[in-house]
C-alpha atoms as a PDB file:
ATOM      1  CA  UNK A   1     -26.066  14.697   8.674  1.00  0.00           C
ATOM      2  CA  UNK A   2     -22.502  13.740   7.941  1.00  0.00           C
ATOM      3  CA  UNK A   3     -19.931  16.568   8.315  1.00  0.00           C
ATOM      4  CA  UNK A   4     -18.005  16.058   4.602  1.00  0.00           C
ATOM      5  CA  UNK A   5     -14.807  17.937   3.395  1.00  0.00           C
ATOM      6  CA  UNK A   6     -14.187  17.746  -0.414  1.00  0.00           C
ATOM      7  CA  UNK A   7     -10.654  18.618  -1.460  1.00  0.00           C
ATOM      8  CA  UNK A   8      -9.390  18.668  -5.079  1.00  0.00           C
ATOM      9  CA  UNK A   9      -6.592  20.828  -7.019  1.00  0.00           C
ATOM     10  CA  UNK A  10      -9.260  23.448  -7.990  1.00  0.00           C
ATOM     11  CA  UNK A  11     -12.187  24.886  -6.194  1.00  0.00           C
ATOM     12  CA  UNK A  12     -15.930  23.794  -7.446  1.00  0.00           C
ATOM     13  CA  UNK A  13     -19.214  23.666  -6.228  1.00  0.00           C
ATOM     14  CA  UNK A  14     -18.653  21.334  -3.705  1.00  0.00           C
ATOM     15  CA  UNK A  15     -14.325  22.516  -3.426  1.00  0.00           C
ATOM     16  CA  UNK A  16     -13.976  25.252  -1.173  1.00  0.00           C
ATOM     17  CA  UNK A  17     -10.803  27.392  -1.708  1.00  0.00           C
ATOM     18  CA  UNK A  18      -9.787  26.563   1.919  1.00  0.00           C
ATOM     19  CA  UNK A  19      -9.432  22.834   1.360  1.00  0.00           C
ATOM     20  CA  UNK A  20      -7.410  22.803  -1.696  1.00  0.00           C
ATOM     21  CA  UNK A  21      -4.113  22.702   0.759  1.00  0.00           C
ATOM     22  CA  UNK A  22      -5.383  18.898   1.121  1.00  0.00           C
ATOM     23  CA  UNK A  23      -4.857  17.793  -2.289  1.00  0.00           C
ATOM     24  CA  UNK A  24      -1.158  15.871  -3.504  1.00  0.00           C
ATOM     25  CA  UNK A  25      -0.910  18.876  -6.174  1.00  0.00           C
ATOM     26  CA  UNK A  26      -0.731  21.293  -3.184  1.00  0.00           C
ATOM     27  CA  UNK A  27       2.713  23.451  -3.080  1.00  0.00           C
ATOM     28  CA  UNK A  28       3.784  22.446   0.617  1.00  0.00           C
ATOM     29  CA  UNK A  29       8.040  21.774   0.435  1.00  0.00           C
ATOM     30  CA  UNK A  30       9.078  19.160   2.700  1.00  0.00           C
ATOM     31  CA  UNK A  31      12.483  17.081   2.918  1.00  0.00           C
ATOM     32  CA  UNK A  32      12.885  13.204   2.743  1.00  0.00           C
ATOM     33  CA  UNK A  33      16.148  11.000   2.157  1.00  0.00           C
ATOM     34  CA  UNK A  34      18.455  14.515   2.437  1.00  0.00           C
ATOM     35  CA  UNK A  35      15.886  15.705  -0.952  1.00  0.00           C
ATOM     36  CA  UNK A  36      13.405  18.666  -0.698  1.00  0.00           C
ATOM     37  CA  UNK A  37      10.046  18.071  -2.861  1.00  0.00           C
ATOM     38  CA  UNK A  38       7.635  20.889  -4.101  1.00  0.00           C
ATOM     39  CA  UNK A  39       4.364  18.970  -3.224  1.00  0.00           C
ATOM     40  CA  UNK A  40       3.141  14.839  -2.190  1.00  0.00           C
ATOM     41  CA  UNK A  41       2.698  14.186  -6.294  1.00  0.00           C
ATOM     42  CA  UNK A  42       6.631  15.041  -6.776  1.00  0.00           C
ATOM     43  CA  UNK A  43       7.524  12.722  -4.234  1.00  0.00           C
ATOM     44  CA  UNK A  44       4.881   9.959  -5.010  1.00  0.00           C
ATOM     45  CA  UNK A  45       5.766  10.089  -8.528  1.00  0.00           C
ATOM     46  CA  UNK A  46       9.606  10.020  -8.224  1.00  0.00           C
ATOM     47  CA  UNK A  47       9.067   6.780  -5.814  1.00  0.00           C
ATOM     48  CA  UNK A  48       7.561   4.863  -9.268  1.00  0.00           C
ATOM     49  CA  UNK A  49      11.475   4.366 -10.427  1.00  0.00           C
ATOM     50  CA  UNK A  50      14.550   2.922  -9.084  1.00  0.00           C
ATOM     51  CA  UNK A  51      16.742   4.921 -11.774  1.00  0.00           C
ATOM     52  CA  UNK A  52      18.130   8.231  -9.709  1.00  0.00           C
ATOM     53  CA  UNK A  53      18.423  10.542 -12.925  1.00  0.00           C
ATOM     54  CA  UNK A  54      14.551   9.650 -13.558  1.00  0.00           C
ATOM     55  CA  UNK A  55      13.763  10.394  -9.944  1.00  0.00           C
ATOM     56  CA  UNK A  56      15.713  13.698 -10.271  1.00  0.00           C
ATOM     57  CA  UNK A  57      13.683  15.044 -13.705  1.00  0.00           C
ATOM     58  CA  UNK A  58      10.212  14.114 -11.872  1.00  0.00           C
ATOM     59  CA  UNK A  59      11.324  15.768  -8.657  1.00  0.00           C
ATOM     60  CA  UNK A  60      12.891  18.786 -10.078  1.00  0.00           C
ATOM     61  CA  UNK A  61       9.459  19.708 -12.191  1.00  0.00           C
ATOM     62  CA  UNK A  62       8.269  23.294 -12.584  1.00  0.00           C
ATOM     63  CA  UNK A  63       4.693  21.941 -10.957  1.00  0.00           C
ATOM     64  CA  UNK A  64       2.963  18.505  -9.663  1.00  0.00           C
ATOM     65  CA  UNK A  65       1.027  18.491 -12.835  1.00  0.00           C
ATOM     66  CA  UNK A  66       4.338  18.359 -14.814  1.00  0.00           C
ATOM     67  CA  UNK A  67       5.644  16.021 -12.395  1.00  0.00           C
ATOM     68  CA  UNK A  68       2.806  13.683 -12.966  1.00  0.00           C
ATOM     69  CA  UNK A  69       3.021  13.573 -16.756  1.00  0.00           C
ATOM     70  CA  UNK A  70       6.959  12.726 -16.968  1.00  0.00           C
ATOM     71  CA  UNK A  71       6.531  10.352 -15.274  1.00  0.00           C
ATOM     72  CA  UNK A  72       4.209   8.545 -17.433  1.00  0.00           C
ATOM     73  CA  UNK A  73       6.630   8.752 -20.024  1.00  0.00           C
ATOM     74  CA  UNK A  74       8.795   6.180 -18.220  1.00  0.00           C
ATOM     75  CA  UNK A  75       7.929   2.460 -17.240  1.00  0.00           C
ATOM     76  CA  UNK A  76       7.086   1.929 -13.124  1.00  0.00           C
ATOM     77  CA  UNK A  77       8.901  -0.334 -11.357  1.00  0.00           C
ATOM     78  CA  UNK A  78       7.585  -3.956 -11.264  1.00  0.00           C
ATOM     79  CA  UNK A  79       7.052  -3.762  -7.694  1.00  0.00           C
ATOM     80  CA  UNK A  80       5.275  -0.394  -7.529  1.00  0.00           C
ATOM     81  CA  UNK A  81       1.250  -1.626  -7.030  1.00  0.00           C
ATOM     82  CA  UNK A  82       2.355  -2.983  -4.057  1.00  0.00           C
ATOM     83  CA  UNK A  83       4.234   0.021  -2.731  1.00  0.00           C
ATOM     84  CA  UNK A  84       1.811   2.809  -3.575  1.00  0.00           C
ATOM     85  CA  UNK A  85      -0.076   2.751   0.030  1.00  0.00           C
ATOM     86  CA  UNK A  86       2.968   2.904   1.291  1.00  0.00           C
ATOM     87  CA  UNK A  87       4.779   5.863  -0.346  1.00  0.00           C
ATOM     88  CA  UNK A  88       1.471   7.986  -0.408  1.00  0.00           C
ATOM     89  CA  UNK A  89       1.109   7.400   3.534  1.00  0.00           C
ATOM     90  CA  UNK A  90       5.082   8.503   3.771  1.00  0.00           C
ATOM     91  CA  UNK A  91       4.804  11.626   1.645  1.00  0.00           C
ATOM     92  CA  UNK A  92       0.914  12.628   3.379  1.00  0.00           C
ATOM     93  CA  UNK A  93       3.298  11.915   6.644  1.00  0.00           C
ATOM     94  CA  UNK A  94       6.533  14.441   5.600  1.00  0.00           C
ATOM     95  CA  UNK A  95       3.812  16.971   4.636  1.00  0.00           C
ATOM     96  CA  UNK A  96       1.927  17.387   7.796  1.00  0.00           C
ATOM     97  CA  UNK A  97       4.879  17.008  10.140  1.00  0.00           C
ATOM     98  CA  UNK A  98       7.049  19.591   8.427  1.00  0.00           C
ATOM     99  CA  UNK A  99       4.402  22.014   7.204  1.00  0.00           C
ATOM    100  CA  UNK A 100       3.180  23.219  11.128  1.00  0.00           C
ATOM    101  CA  UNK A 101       0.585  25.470   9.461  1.00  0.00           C
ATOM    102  CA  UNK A 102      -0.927  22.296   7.027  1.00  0.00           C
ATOM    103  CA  UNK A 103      -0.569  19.883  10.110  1.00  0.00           C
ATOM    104  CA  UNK A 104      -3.055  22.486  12.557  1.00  0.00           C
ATOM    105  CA  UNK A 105      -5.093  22.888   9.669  1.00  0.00           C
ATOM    106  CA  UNK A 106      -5.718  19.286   9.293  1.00  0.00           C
ATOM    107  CA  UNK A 107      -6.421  18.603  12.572  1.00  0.00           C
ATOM    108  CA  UNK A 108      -8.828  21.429  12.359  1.00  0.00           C
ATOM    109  CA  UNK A 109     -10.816  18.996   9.814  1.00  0.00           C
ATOM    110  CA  UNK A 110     -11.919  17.629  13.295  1.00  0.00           C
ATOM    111  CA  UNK A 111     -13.995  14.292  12.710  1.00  0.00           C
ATOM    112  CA  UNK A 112     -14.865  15.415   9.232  1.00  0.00           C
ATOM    113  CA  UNK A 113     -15.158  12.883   6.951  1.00  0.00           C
ATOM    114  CA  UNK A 114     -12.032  13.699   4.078  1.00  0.00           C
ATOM    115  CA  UNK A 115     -13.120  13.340   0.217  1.00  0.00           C
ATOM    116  CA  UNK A 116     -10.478  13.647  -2.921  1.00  0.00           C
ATOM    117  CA  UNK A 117     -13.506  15.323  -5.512  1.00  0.00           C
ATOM    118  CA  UNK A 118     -11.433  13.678  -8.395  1.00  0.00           C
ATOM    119  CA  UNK A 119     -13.788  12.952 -11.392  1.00  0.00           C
ATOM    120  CA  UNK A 120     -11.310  10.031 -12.606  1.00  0.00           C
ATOM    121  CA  UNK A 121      -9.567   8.499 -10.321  1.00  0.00           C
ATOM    122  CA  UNK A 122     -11.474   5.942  -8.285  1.00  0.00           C
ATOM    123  CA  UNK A 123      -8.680   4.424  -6.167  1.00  0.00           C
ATOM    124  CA  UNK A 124      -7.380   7.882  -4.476  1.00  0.00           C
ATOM    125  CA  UNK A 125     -10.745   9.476  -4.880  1.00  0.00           C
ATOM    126  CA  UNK A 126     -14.033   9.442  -3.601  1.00  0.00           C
ATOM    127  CA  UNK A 127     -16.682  11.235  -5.916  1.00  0.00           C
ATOM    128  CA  UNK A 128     -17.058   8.152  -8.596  1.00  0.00           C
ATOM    129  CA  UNK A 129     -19.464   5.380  -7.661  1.00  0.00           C
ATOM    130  CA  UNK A 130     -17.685   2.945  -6.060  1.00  0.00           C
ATOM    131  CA  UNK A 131     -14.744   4.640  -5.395  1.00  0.00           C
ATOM    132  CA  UNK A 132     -12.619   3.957  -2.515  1.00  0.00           C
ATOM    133  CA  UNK A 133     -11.359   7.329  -1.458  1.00  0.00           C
ATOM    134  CA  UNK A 134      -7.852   5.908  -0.357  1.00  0.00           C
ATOM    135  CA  UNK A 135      -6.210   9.336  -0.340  1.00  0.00           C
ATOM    136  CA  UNK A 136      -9.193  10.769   2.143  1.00  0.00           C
ATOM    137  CA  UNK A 137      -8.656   7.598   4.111  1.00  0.00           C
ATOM    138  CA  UNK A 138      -5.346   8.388   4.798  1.00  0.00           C
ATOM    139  CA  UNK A 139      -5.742  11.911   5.539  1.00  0.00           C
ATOM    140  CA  UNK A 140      -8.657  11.116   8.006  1.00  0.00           C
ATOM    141  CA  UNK A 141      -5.695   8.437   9.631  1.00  0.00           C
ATOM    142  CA  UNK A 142      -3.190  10.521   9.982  1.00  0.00           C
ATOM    143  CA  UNK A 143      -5.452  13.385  11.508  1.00  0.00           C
ATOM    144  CA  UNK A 144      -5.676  10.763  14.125  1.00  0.00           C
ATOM    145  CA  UNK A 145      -2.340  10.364  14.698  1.00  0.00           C
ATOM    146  CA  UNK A 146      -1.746  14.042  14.622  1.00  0.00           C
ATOM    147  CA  UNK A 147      -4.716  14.635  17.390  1.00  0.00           C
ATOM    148  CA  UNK A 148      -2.722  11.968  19.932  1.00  0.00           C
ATOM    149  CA  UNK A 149       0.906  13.255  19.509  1.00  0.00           C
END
């Protein structure tokens, strides 16, 4: 039987509590570009726009789920589907590297395969049919990468 971790922003029946620190909504502070970020969803939302004063009201929001929302109020930049692998795998990267306690407890996922329990997001998570669990991808990746350094 396949050794599954589900990870969301809440616990559920198949979310334990001690996964949660998995999730992009997780409160784990870590510096890029001379800035410090609450959690990956401040940083991945702030990347949608070119426009610094945008950036700085997403990345100075009271919580990722506030975060999230203001930035739907403004328009992406043109170039951001193409990006968005990119930026995710950069914040998941800033996380685990500066955040010594999230990085061993990662690694401690051991060969586990990594699922985002989201109920409506089928790119990043894995629970819909035919999702493609990209945020669980990249987790399981950089686990890797972790494990050899």
């Amino acid at each position: 039987m396949e050794n599954v971790i589900y990870f969301y922003d809440v616990p559920s029946e198949r979310v334990l509590e001690e996964n949660i620190f998995l999730n992009n909504f997780f409160e784990s502070p870590f510096t890029a570009d001379e800035k410090t970020y609450s959690t990956v969803e401040h940083y991945y939302q702030c990347q949608k726009f070119l426009d610094p004063e945008i950036q700085e009201k997403v990345r100075s929001a009271s919580d990722a789920d506030s975060a999230k929302k203001l930035a739907h109020e403004f328009e992406a930049r043109e170039d951001w589907d193409s990006l968005k692998d990119q930026v995710m795998a950069e914040a998941l990267k800033h996380k685990f590297e500066q955040n010594k306690d999230l990085r061993e407890k990662l690694i401690n996922t051991g060969d586990a395969t990594l699922v985002e329990d989201s109920p409506r997001d089928p790119y990043w998570g894995g629970a819909l049919p035919g999702s493609e669990n990209k945020l669980g991808l990249m987790l399981m990746d950089l686990r890797s990468k972790l494990k050899e350094a």
